[in-house]
C-alpha atoms as a PDB file:
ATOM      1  CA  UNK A   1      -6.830  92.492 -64.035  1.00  0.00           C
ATOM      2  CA  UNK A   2      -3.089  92.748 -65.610  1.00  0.00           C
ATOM      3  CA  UNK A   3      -0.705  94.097 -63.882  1.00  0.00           C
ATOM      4  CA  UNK A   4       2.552  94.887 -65.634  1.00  0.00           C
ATOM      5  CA  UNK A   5       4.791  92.759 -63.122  1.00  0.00           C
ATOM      6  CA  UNK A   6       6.899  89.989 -63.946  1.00  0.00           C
ATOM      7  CA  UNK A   7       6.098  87.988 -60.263  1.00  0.00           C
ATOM      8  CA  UNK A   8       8.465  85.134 -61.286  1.00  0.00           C
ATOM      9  CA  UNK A   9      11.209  87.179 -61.524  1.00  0.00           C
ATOM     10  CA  UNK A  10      10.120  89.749 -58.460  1.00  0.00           C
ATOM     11  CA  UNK A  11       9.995  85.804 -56.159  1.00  0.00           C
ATOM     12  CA  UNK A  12      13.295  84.910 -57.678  1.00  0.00           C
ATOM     13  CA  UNK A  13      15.056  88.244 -56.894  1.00  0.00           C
ATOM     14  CA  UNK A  14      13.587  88.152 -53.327  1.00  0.00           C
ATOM     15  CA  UNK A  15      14.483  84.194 -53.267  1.00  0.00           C
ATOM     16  CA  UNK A  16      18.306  84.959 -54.274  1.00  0.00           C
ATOM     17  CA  UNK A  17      18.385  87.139 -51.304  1.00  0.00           C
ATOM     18  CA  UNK A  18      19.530  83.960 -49.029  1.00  0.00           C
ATOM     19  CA  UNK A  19      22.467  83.425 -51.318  1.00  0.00           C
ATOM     20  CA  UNK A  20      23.821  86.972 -51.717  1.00  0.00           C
ATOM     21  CA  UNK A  21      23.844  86.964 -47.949  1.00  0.00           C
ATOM     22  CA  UNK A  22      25.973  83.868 -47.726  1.00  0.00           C
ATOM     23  CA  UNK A  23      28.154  85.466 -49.975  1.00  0.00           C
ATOM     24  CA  UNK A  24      28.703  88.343 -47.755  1.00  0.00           C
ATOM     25  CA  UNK A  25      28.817  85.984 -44.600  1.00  0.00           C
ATOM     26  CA  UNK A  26      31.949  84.300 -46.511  1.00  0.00           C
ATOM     27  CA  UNK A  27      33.539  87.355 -47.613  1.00  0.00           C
ATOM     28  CA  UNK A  28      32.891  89.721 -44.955  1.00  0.00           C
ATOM     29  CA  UNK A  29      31.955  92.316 -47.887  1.00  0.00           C
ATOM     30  CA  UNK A  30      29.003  93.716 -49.056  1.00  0.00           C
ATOM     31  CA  UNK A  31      28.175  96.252 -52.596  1.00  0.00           C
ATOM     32  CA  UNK A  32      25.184  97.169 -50.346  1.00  0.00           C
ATOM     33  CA  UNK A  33      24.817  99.100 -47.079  1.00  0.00           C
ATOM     34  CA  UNK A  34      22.630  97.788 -44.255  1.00  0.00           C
ATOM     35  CA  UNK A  35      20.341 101.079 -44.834  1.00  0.00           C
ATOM     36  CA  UNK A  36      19.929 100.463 -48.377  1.00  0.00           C
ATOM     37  CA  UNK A  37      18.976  97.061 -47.681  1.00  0.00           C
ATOM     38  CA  UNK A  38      16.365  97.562 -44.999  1.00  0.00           C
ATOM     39  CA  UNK A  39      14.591 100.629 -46.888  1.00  0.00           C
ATOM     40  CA  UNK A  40      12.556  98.661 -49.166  1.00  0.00           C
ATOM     41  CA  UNK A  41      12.096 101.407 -51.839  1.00  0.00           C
ATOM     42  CA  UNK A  42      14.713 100.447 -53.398  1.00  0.00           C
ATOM     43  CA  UNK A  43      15.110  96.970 -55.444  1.00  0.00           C
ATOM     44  CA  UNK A  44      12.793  97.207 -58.420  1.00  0.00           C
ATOM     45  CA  UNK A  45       9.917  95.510 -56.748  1.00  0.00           C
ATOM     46  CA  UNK A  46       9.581  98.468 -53.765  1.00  0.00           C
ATOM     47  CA  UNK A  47       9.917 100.919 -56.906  1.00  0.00           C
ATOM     48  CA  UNK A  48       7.094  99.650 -58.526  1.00  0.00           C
ATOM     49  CA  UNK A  49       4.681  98.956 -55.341  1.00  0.00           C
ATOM     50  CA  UNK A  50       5.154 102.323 -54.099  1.00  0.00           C
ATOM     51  CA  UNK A  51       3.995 103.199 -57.669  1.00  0.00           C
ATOM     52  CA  UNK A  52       0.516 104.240 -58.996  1.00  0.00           C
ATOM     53  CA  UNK A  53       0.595 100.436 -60.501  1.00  0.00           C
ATOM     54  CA  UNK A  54       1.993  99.561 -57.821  1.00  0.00           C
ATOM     55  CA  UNK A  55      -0.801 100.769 -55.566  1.00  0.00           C
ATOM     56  CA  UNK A  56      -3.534  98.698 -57.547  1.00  0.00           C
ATOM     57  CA  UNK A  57      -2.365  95.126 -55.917  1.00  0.00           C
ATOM     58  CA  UNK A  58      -4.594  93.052 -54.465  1.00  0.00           C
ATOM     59  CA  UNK A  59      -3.821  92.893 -50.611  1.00  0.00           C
ATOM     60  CA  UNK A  60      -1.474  96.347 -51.113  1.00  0.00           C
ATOM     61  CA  UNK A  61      -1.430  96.386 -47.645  1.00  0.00           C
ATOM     62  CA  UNK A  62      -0.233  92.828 -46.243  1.00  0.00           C
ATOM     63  CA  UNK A  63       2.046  93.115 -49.736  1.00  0.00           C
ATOM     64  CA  UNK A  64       3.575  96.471 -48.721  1.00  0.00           C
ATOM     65  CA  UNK A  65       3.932  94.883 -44.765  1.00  0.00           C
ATOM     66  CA  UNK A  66       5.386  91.562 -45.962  1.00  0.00           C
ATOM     67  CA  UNK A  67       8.380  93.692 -48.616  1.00  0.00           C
ATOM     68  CA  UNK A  68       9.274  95.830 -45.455  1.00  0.00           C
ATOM     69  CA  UNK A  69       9.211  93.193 -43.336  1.00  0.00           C
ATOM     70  CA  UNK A  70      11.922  90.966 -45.804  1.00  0.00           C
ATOM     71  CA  UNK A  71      14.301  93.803 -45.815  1.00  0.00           C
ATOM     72  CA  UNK A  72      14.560  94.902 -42.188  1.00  0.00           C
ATOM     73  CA  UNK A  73      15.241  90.858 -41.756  1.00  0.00           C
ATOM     74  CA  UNK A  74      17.385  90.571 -44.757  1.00  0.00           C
ATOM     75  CA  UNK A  75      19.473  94.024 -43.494  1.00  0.00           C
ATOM     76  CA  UNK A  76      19.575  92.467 -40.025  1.00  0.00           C
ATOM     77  CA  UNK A  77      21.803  89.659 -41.543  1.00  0.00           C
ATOM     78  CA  UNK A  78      23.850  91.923 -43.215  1.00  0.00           C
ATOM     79  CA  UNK A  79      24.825  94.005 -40.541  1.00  0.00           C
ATOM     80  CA  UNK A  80      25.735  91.087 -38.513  1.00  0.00           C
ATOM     81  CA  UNK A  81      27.857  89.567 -41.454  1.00  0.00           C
ATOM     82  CA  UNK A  82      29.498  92.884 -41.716  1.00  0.00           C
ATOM     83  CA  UNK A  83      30.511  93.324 -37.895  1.00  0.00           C
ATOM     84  CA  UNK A  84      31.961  90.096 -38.332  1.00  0.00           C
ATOM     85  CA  UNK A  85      29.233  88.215 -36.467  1.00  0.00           C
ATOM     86  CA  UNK A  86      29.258  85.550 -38.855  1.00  0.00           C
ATOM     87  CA  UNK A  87      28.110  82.630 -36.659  1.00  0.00           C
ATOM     88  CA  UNK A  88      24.917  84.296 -35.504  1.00  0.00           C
ATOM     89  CA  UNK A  89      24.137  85.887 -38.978  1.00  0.00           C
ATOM     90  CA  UNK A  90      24.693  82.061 -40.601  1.00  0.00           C
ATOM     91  CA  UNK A  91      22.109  80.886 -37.434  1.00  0.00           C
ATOM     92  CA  UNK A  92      19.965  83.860 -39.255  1.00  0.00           C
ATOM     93  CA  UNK A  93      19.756  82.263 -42.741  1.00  0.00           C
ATOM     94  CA  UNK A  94      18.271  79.023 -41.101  1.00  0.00           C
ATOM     95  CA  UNK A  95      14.976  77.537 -42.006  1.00  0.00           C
ATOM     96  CA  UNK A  96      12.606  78.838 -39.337  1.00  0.00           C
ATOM     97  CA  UNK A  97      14.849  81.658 -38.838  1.00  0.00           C
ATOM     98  CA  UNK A  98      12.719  85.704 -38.933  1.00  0.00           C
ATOM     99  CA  UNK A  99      14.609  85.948 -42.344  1.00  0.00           C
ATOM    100  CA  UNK A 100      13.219  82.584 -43.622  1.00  0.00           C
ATOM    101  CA  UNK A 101      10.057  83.077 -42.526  1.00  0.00           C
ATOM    102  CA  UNK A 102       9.798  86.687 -44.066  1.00  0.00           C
ATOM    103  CA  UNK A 103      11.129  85.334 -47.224  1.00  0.00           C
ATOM    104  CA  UNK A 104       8.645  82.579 -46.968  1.00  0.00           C
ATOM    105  CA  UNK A 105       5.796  85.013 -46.296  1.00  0.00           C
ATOM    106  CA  UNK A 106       6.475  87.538 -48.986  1.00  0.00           C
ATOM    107  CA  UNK A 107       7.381  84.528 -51.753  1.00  0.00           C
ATOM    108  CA  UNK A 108       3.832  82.885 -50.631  1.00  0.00           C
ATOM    109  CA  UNK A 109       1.549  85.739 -51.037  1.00  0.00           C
ATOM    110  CA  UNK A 110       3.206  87.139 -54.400  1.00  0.00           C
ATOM    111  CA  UNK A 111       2.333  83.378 -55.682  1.00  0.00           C
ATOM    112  CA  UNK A 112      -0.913  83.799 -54.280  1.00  0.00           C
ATOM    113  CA  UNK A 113      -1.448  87.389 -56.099  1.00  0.00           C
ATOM    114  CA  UNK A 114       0.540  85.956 -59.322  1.00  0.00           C
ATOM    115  CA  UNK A 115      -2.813  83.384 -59.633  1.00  0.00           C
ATOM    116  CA  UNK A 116      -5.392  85.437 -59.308  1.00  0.00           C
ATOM    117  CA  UNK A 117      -4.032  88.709 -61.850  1.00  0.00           C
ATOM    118  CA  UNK A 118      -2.532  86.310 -64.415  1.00  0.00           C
END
């Protein structure tokens, strides 16, 4: 099956997510709001998984469940980096944190589903 999907660079944007969170931790500034972030429809990857393409993925389900999940963890650290809670949303970006493990989780199974479709 081919999927037209570039999974490295759906992982890496997903992966970079960490980063652009420190970013706003340090600044206190964000060029996204914490709704935008949590609704997962709208980086590239949610755009194309809600698609008909989209909809052909193996394990749609645990895919579509894992993308939420990332971005109603990644907007939690956002909103507390942008009510000035920047201790607790630092504490958020730690390994073993519910954003590290979502990023984990969602990074793991689009590896697994990038070996079996390529």
């Amino acid at each position: 099956m081919e999927l037209r999907i570039d999974f490295d660079q759906i992982i890496n944007n997903h992966s970079r997510w960490k980063h652009l969170l420190k970013k706003v931790i340090e600044s206190g500034q964000s060029e996204f709001t914490v709704a935008h972030v949590r609704d997962a429809h709208h980086c590239a990857f949610g755009k194309w998984l809600y698609s008909p393409d989209g909809k052909s993925l193996p394990h749609y389900s645990k895919v579509v469940e894992l993308h939420q999940h990332f971005h109603e963890e990644a907007a939690k650290v956002l909103e507390l980096a942008l009510q000035g809670h920047f201790y607790q949303a630092s504490e958020q970006l730690k390994l073993g944190s519910p954003f590290s493990q979502a990023t984990t989780n969602l990074v793991n199974e689009l590896g697994k589903i990038r070996t079996t479709v390529e």
